[in-house]
Protein backbone atom coordinates (compact mmCIF):
# COMPACT_ATOMS: atom_id res chain seq x y z
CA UNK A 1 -49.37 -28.02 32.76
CA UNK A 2 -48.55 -30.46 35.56
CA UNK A 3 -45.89 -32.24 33.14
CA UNK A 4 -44.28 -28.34 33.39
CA UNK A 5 -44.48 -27.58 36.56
CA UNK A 6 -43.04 -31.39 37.37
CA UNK A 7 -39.84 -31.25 35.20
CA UNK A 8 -39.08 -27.58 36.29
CA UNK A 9 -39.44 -28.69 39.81
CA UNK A 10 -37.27 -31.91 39.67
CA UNK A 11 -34.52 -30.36 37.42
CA UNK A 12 -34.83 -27.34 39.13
CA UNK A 13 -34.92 -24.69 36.02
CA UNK A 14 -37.25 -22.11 35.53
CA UNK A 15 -39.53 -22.38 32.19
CA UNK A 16 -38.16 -21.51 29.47
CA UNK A 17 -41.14 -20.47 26.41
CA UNK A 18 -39.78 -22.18 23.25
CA UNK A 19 -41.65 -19.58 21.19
CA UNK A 20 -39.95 -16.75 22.72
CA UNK A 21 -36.52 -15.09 21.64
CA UNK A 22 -34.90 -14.11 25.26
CA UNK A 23 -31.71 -12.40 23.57
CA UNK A 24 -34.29 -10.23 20.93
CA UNK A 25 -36.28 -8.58 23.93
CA UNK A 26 -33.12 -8.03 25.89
CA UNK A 27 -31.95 -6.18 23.06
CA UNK A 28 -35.11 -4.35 22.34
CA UNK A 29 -35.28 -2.97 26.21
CA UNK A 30 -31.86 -2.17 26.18
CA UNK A 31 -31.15 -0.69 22.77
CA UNK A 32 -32.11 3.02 23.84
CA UNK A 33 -29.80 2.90 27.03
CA UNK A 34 -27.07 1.81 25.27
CA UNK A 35 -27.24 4.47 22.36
CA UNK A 36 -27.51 7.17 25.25
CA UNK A 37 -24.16 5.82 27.12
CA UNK A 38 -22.51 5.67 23.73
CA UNK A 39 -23.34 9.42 22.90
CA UNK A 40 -23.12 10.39 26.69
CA UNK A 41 -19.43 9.40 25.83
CA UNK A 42 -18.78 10.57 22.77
CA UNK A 43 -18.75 6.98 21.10
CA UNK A 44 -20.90 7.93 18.14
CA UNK A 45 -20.58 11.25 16.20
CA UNK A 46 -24.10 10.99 14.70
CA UNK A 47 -27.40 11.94 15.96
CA UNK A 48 -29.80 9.45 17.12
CA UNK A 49 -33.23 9.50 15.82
């Protein structure tokens, strides 16, 4: 854990989890907000589930 903390320290980037997908949860918390702004302007002419 040292190691970690060490390298994000002296490169100065946050952690980054190698066994999670960053885009896929993005996507996942955004998905319903998008589908509403879409309908909200008439983007889609189908009703959402």
């Amino acid at each position: 854990m040292l190691y970690v903390i060490y390298h994000m320290f002296t490169r100065k980037e946050p952690y980054k989890d190698p066994n999670v997908n960053l885009e896929e949860l993005m996507v996942k918390k955004n998905a319903s907000k998008w589908m509403r702004r879409l309908k909200k302007y008439h983007e889609l002419n189908f009703e959402l589930a």
